[in-house]
C-alpha atoms as a PDB file:
ATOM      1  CA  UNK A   1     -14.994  -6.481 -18.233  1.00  0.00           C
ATOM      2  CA  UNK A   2     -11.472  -5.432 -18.051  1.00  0.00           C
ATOM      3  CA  UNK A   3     -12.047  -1.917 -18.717  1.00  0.00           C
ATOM      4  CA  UNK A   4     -14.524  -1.927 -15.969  1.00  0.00           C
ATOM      5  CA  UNK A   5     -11.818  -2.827 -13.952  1.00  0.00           C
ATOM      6  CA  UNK A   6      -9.102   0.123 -14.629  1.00  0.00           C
ATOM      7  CA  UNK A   7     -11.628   2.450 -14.333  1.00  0.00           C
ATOM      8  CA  UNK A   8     -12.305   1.178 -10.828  1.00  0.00           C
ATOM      9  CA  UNK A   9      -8.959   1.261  -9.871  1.00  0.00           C
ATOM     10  CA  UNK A  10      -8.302   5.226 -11.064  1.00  0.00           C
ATOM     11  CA  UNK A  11     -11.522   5.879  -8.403  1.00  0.00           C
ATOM     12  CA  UNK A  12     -10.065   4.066  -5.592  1.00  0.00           C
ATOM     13  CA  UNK A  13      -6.815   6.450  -5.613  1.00  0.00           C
ATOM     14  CA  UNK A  14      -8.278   9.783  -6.378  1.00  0.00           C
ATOM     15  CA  UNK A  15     -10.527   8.744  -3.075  1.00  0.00           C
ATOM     16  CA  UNK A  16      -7.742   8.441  -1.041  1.00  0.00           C
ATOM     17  CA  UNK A  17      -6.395  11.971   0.176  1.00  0.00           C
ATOM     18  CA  UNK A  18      -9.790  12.763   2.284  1.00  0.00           C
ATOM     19  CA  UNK A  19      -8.811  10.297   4.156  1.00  0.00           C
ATOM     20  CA  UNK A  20      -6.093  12.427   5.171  1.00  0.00           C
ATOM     21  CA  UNK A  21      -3.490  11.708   7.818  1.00  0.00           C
ATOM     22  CA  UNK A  22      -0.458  13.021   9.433  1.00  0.00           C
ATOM     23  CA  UNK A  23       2.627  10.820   9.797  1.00  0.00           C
ATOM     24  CA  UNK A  24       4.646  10.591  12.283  1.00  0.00           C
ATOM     25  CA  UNK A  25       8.252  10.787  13.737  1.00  0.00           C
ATOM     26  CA  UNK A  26       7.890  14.467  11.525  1.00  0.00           C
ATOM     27  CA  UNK A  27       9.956  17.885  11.647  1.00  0.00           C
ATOM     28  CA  UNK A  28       7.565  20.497  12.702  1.00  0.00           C
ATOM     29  CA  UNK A  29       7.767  22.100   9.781  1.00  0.00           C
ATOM     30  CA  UNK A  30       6.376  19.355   8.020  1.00  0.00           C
ATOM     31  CA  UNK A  31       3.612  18.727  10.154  1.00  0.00           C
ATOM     32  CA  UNK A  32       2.716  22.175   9.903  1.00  0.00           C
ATOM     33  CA  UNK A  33       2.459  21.683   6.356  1.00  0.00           C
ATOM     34  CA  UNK A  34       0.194  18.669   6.735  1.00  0.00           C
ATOM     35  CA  UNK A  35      -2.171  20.453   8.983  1.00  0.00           C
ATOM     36  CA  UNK A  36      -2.578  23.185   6.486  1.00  0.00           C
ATOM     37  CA  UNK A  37      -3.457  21.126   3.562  1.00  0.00           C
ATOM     38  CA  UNK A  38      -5.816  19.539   5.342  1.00  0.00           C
ATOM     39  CA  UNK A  39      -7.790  22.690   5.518  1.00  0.00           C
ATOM     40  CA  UNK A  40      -6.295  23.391   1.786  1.00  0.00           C
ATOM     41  CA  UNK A  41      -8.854  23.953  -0.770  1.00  0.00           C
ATOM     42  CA  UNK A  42      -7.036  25.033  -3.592  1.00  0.00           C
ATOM     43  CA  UNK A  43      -7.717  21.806  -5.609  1.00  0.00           C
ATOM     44  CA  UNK A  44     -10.749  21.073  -4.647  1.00  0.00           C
ATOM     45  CA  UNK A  45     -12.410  22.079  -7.837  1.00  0.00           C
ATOM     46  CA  UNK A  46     -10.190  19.658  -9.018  1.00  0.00           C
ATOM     47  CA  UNK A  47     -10.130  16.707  -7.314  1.00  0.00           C
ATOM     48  CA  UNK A  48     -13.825  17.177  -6.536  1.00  0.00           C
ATOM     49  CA  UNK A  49     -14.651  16.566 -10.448  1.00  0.00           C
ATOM     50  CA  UNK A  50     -12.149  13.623 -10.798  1.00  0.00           C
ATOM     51  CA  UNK A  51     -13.964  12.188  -7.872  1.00  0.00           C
ATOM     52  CA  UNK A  52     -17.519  12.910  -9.033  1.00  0.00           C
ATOM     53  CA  UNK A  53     -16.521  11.403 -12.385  1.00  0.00           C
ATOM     54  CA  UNK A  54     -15.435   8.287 -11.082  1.00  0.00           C
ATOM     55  CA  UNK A  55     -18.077   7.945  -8.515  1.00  0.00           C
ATOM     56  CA  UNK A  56     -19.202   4.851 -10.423  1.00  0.00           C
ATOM     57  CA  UNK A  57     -16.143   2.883  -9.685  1.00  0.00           C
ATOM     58  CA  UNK A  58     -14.985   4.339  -5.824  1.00  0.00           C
ATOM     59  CA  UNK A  59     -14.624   1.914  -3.177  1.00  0.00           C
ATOM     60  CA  UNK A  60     -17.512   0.831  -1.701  1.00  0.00           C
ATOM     61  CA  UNK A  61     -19.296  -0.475   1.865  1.00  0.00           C
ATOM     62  CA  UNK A  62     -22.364  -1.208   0.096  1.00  0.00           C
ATOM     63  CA  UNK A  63     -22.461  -4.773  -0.774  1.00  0.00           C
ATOM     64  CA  UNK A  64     -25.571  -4.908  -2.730  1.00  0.00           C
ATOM     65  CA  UNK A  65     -24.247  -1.515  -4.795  1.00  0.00           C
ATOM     66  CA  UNK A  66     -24.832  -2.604  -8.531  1.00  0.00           C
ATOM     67  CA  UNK A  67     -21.579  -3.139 -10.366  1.00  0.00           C
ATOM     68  CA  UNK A  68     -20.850  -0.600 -13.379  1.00  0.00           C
ATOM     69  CA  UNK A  69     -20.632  -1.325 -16.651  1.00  0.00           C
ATOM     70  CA  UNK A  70     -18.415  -0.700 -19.528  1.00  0.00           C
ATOM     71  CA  UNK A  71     -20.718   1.525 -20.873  1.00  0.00           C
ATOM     72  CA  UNK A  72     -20.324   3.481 -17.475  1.00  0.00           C
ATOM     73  CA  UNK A  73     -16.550   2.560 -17.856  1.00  0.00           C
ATOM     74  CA  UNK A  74     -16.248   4.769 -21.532  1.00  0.00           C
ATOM     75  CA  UNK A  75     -18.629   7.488 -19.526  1.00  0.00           C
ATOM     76  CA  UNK A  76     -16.513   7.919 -16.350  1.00  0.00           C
ATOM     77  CA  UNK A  77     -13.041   8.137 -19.106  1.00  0.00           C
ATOM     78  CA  UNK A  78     -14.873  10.778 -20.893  1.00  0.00           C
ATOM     79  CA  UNK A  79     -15.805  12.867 -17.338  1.00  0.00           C
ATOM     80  CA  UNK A  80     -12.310  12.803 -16.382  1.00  0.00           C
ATOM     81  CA  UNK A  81     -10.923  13.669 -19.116  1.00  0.00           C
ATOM     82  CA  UNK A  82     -13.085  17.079 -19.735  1.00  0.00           C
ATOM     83  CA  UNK A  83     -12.716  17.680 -16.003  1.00  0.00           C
ATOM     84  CA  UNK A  84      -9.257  17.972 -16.302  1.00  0.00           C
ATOM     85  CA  UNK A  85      -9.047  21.539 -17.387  1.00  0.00           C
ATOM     86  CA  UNK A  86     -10.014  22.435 -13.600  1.00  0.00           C
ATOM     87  CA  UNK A  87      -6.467  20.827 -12.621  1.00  0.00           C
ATOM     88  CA  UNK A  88      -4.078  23.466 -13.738  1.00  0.00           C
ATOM     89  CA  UNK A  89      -0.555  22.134 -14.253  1.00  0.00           C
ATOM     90  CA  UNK A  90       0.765  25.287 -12.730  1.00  0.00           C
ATOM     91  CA  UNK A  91      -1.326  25.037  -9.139  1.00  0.00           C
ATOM     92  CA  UNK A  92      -0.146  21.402  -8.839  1.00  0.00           C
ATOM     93  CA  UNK A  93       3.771  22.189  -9.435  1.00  0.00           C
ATOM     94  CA  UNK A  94       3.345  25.474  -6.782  1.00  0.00           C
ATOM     95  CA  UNK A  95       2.344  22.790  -3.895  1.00  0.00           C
ATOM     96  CA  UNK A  96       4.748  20.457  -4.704  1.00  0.00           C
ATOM     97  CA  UNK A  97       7.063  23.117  -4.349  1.00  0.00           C
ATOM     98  CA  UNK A  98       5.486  23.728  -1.014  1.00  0.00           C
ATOM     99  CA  UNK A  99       5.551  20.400   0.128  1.00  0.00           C
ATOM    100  CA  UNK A 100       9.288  19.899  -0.481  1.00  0.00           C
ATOM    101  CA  UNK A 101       9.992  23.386   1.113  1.00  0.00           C
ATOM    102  CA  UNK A 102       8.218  22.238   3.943  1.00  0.00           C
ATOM    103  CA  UNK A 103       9.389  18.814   4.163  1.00  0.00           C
ATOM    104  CA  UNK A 104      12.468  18.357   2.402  1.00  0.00           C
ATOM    105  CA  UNK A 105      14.439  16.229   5.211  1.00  0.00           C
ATOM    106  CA  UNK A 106      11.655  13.390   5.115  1.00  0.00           C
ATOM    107  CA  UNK A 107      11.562  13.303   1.224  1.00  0.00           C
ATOM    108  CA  UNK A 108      15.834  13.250   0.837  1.00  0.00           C
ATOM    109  CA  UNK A 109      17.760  12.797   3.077  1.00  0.00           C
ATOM    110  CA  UNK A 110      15.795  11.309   6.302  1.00  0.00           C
ATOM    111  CA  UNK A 111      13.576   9.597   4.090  1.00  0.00           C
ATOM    112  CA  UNK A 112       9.788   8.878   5.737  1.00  0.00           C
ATOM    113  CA  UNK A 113       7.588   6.458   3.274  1.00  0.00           C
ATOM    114  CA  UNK A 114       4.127   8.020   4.592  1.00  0.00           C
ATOM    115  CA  UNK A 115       5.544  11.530   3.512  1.00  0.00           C
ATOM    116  CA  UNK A 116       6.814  10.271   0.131  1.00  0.00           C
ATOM    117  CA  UNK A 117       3.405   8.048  -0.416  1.00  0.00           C
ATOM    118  CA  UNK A 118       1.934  11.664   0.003  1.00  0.00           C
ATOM    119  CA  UNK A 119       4.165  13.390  -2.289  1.00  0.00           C
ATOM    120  CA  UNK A 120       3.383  10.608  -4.868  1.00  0.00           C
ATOM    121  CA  UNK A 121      -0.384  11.114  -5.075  1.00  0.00           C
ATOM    122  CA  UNK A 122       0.311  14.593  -5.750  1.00  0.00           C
ATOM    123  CA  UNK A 123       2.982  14.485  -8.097  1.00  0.00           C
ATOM    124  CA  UNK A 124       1.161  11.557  -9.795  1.00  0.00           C
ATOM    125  CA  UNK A 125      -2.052  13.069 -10.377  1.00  0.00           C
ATOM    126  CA  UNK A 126      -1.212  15.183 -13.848  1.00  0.00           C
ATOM    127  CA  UNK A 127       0.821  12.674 -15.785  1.00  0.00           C
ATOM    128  CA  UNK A 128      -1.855   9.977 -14.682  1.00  0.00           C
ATOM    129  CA  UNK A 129      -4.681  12.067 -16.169  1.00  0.00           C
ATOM    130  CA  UNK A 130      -2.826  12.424 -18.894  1.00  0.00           C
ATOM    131  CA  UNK A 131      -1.989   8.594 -19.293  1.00  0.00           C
ATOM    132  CA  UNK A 132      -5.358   7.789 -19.045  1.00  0.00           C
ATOM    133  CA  UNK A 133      -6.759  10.604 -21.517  1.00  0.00           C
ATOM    134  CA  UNK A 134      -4.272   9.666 -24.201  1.00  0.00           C
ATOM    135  CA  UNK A 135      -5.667   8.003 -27.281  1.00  0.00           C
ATOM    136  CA  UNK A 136      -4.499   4.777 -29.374  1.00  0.00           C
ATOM    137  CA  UNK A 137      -4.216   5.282 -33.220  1.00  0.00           C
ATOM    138  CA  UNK A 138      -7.988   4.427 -33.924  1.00  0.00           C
ATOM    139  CA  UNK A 139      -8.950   7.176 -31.184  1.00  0.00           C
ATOM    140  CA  UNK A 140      -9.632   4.548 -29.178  1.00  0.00           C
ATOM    141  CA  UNK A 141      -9.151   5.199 -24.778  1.00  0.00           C
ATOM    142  CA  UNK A 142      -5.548   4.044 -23.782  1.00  0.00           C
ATOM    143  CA  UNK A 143      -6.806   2.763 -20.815  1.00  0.00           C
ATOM    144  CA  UNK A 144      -8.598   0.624 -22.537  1.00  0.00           C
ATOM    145  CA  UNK A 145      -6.093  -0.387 -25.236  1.00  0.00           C
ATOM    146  CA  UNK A 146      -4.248  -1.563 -22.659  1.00  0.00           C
ATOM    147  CA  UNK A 147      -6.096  -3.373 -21.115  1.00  0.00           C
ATOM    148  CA  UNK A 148      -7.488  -5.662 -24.071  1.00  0.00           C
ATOM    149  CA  UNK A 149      -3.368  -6.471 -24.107  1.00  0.00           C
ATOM    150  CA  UNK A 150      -2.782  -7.158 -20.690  1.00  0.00           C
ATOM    151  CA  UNK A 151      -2.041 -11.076 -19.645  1.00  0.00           C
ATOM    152  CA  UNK A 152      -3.711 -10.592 -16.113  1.00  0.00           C
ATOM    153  CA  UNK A 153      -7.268 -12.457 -15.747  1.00  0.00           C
ATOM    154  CA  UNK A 154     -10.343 -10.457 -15.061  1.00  0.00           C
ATOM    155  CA  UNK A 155     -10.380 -12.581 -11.344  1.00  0.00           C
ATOM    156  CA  UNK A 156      -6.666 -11.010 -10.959  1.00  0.00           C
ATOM    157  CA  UNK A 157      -7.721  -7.346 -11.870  1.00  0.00           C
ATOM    158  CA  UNK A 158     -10.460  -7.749 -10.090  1.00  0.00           C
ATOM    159  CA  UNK A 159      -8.702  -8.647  -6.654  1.00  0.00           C
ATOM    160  CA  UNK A 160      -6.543  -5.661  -7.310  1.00  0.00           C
ATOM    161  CA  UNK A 161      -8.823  -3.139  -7.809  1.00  0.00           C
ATOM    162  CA  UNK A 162     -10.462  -4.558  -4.148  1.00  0.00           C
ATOM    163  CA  UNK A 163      -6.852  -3.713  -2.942  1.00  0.00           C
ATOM    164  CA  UNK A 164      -5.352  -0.929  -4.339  1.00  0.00           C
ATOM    165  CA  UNK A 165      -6.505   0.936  -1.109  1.00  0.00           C
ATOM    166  CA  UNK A 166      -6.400   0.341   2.727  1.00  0.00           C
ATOM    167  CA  UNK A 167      -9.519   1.624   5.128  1.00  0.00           C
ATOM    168  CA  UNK A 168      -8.389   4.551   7.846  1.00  0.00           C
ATOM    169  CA  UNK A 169     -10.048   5.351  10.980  1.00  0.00           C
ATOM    170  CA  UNK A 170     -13.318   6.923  10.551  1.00  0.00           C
ATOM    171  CA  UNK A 171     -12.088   9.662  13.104  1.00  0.00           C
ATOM    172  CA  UNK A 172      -9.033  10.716  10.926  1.00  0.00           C
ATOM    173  CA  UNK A 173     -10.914  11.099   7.586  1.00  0.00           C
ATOM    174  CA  UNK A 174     -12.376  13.975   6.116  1.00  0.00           C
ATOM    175  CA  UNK A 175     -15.930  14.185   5.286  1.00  0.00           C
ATOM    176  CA  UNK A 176     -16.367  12.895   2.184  1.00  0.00           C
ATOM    177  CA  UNK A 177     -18.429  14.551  -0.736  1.00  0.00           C
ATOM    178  CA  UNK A 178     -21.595  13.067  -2.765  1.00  0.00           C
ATOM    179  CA  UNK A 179     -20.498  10.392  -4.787  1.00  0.00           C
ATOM    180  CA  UNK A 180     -23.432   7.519  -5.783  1.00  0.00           C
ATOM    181  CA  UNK A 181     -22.161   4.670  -3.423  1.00  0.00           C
ATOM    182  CA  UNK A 182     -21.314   4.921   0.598  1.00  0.00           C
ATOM    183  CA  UNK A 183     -17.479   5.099   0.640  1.00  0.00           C
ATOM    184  CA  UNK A 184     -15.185   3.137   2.749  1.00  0.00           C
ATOM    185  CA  UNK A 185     -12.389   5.581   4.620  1.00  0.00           C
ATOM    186  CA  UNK A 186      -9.321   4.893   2.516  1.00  0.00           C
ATOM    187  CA  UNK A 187      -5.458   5.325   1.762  1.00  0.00           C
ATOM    188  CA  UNK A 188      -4.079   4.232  -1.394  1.00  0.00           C
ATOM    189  CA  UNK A 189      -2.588   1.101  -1.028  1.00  0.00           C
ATOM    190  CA  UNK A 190       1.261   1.686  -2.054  1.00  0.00           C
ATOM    191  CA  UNK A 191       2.355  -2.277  -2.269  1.00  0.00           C
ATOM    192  CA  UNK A 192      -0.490  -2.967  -4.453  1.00  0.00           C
ATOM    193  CA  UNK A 193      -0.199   0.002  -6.721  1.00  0.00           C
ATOM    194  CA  UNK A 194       3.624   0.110  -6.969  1.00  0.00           C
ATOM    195  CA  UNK A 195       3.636  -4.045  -7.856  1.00  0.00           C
ATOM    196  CA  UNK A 196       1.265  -4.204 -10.349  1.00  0.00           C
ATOM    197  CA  UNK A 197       2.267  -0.499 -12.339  1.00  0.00           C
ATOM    198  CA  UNK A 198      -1.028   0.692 -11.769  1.00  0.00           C
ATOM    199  CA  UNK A 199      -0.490   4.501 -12.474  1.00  0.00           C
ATOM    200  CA  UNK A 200       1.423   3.489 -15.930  1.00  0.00           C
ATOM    201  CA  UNK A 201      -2.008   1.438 -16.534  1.00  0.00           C
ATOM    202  CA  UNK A 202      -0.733  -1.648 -15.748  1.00  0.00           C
ATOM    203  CA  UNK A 203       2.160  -1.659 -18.417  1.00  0.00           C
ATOM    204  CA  UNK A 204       4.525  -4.504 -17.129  1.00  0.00           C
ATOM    205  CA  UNK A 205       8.053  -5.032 -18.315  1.00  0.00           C
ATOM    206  CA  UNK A 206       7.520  -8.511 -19.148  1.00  0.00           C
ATOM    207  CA  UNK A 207       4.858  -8.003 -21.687  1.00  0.00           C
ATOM    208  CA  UNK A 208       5.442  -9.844 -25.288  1.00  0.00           C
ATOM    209  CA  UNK A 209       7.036  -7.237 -28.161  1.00  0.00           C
ATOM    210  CA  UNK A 210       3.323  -6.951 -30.335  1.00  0.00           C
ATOM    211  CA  UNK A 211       2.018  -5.489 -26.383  1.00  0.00           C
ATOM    212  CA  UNK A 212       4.653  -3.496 -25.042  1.00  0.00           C
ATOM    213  CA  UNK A 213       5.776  -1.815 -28.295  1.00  0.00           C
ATOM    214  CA  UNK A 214       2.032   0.036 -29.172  1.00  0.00           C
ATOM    215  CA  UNK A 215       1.306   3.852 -29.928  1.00  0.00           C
ATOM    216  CA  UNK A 216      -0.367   3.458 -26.296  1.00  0.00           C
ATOM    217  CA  UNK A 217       3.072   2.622 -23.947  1.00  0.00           C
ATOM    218  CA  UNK A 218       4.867   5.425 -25.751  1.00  0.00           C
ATOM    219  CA  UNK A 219       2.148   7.771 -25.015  1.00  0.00           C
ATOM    220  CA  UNK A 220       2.031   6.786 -21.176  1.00  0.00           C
ATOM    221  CA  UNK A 221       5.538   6.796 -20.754  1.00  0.00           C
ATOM    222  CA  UNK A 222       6.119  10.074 -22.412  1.00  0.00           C
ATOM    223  CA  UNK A 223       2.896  11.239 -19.766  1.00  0.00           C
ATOM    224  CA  UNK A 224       5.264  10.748 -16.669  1.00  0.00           C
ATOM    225  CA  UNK A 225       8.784  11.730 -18.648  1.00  0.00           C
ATOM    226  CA  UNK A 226       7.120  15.290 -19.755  1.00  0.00           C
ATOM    227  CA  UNK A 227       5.801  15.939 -15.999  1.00  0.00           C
ATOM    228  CA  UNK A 228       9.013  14.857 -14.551  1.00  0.00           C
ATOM    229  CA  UNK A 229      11.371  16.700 -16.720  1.00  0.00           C
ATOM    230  CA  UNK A 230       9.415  20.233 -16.332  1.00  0.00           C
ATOM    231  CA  UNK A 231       8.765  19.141 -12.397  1.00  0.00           C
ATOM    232  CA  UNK A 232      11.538  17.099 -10.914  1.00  0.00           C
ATOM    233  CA  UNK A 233      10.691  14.055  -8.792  1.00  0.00           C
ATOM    234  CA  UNK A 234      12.258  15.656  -5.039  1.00  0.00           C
ATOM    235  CA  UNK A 235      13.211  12.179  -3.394  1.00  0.00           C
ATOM    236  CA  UNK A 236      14.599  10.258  -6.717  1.00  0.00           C
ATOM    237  CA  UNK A 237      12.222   7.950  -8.524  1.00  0.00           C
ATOM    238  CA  UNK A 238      14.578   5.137  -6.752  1.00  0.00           C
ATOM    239  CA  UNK A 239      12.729   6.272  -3.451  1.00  0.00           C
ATOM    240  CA  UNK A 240       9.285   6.294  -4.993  1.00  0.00           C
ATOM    241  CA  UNK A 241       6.387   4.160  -3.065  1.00  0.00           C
ATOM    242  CA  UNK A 242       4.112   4.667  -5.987  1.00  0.00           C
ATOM    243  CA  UNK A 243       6.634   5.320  -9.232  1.00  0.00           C
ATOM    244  CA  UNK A 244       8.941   2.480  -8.603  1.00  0.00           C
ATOM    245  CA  UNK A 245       8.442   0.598 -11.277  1.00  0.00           C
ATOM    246  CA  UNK A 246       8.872   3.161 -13.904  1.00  0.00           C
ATOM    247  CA  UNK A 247      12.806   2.619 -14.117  1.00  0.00           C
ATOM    248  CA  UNK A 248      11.933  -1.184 -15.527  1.00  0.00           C
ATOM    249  CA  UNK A 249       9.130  -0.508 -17.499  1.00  0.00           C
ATOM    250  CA  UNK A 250      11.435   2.092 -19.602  1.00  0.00           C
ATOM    251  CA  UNK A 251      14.159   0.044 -19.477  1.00  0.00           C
ATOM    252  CA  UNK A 252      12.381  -2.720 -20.667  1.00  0.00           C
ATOM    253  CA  UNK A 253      10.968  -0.389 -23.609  1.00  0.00           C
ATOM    254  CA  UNK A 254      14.054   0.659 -24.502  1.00  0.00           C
ATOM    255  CA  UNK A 255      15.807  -2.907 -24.790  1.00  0.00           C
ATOM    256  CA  UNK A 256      12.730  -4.116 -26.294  1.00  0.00           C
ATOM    257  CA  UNK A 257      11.212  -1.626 -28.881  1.00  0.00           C
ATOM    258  CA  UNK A 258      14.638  -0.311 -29.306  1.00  0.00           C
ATOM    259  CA  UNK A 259      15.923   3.103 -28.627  1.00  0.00           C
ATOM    260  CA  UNK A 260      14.274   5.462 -31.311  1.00  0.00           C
ATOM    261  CA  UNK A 261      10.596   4.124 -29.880  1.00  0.00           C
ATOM    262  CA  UNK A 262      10.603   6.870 -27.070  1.00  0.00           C
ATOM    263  CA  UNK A 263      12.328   9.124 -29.487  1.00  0.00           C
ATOM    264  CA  UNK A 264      11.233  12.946 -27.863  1.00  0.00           C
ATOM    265  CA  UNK A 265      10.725  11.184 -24.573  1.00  0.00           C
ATOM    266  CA  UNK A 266      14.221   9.613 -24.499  1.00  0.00           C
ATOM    267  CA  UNK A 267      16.098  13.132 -25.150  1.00  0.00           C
ATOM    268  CA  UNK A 268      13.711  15.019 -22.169  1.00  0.00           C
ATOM    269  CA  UNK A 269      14.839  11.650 -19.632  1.00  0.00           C
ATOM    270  CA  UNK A 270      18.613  12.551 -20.403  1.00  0.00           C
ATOM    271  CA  UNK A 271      17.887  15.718 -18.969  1.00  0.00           C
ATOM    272  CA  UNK A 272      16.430  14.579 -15.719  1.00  0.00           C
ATOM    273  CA  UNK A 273      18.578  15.477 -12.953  1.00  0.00           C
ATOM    274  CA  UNK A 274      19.057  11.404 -12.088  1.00  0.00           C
ATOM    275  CA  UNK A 275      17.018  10.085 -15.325  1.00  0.00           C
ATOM    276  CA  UNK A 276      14.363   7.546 -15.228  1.00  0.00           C
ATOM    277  CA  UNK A 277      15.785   5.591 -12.539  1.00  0.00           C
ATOM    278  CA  UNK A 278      17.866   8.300 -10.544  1.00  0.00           C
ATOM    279  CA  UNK A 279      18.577   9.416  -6.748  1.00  0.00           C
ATOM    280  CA  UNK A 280      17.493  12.255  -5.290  1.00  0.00           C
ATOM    281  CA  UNK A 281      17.062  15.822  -7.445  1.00  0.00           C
ATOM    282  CA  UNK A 282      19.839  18.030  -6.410  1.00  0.00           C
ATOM    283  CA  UNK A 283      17.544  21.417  -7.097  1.00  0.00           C
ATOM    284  CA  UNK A 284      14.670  22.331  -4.580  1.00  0.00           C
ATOM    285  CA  UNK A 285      13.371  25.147  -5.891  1.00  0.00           C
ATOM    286  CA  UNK A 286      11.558  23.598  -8.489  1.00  0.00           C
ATOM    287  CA  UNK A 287       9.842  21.073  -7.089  1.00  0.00           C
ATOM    288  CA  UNK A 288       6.620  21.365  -6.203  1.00  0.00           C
ATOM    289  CA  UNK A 289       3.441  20.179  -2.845  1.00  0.00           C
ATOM    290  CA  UNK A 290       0.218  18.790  -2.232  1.00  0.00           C
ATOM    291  CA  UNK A 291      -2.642  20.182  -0.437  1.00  0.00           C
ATOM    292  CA  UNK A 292      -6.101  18.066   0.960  1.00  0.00           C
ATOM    293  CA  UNK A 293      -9.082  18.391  -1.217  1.00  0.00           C
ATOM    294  CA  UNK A 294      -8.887  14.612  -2.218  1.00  0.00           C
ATOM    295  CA  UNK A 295      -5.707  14.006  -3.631  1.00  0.00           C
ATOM    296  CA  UNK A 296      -4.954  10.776  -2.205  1.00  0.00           C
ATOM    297  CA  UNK A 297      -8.651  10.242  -2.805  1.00  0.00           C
ATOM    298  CA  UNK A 298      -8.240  10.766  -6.449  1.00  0.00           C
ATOM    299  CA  UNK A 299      -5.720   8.604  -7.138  1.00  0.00           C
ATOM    300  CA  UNK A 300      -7.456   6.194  -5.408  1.00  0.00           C
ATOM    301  CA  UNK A 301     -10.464   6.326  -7.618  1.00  0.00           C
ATOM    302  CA  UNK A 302      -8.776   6.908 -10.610  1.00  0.00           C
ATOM    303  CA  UNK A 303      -6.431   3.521 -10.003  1.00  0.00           C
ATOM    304  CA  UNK A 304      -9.750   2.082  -9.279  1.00  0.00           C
ATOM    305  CA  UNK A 305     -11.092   3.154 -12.916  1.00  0.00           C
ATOM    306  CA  UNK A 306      -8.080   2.395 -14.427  1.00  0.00           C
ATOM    307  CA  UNK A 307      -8.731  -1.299 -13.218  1.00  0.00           C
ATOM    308  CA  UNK A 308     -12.622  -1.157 -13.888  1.00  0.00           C
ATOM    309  CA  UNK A 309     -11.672  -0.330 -17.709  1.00  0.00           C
ATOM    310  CA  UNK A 310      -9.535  -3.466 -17.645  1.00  0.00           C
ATOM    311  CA  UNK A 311     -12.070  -5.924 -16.344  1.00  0.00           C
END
């Protein structure tokens, strides 16, 4: 039951962008750049397979929908991951880029946390699909590794994959594609996500040596180090809504696997322009933007997997 409930959680976030909306208190450059990726369909090839794999696991109004099972769980990991080849690298770093262009006051230095939640489901979206297509040493799903090691109850997981996203006003969200339940309107839910380390799979600092110190955190760690060393993080991973708790969790791994567990990983964090738990990135040109097409909305549902495969 516990992977049924990581997978749930990966569909709730990559669900989230098409319910897209436009902060405010904005410079009009930014909001320009808002309104534009809400008609943005660059990734929707993309995010449109992430979402149709994860379908299974989205958040639902349907009360009487029948709950997946782990079979569906190890069917919905396999979609995602042979669906990824539609989200090139290269497009996601190019709208990053755009996004910090655009909105570069409200992600450094006049910080806004509705822009930066935005600019996390982007930037979040390859090294999660990489996290979560990683394999233990027995081939076996990360995800679900994980999961079997994790020291949170099914009833826990289960109340976090019901909150890892907030509903939105009908009249602000996009239409939403075919998926096989009715779909509730909603945002990823940053508290919720950000607490309980959902994008690193619900890795947690505190974990015993024999859980933390597994083929499995190395691989998701070295998911979000890779990313963030060819693409820096714009506002600082100390500013993340979403990424927060990436600075303990490596910390953590570090004092308790010792330092040679990260190994490759370690060397491309000492070249991060602020390393795993830095300020702001000092180079803009680099950094990369998000565009509509589901983003937001596939995060949500792949958070929502994430937890399904847990359960």
């Amino acid at each position: 039951m516990k992977t049924i409930a990581a997978v749930t959680i990966f569909a709730s976030v990559a669900l989230a962008q098409q319910a897209s909306l436009i902060p405010s208190g904005i410079s009009s450059s930014c909001e320009t750049f808002f309104n534009t990726f809400d008609k943005d369909t660059t990734l929707t090839s993309c995010t449109s397979s992430l979402i149709t794999a994860t379908g299974a696991f989205a958040p639902t109004t349907n009360a009487t929908a029948t709950a997946p099972s782990a079979s569906d769980a190890k069917t919905a990991l396999t979609a995602v991951c042979a669906a990824s080849s539609s989200c090139e690298e290269s497009t996601i770093r190019s709208k990053l880029a755009d996004f910090y262009q655009a909105c570069t006051p409200e992600l450094t230095t006049n910080q806004n946390n509705e822009v930066i939640r935005t600019y996390d489901v982007l930037y979040a979206l390859t090294p999660l699909k990489n996290a979560i297509c990683s394999k233990d040493d027995s081939g076996n799903f990360c995800v679900s590794t994980i999961a079997s090691t994790t020291s949170q109850s099914a009833s826990v997981l289960d109340n976090i994959a019901k909150a890892i996203s907030v509903p939105v006003s009908s009249s602000s969200a996009n239409a939403r594609r075919d998926v096989a339940q009715v779909v509730a309107s909603v945002a990823p839910n940053a508290t919720t996500i950000a607490n309980n380390n959902v994008l690193f799979l619900l890795l947690q600092p505190s974990l015993a040596k024999d859980s933390l110190c597994q083929t499995c955190t190395r691989n998701v760690i070295t998911s979000y180090i890779s990313f963030e060393s060819s693409t820096p993080y714009a506002p600082g991973l100390a500013s993340s809504v979403l990424l927060s708790g990436q600075s303990a969790l490596y910390q953590a791994v570090q004092s308790t696997c010792g330092s040679s567990f990260l190994s490759g990983a370690v060397a491309a964090a000492a070249g991060l322009s602020g390393g795993i738990v830095g300020g702001a990135s000092d180079s803009g040109a680099s950094r990369a933007i998000f565009a509509n097409s589901g983003i937001a909305g596939a995060i949500v549902a792949v958070a929502a997997m994430v937890l399904g495969t847990a359960l």
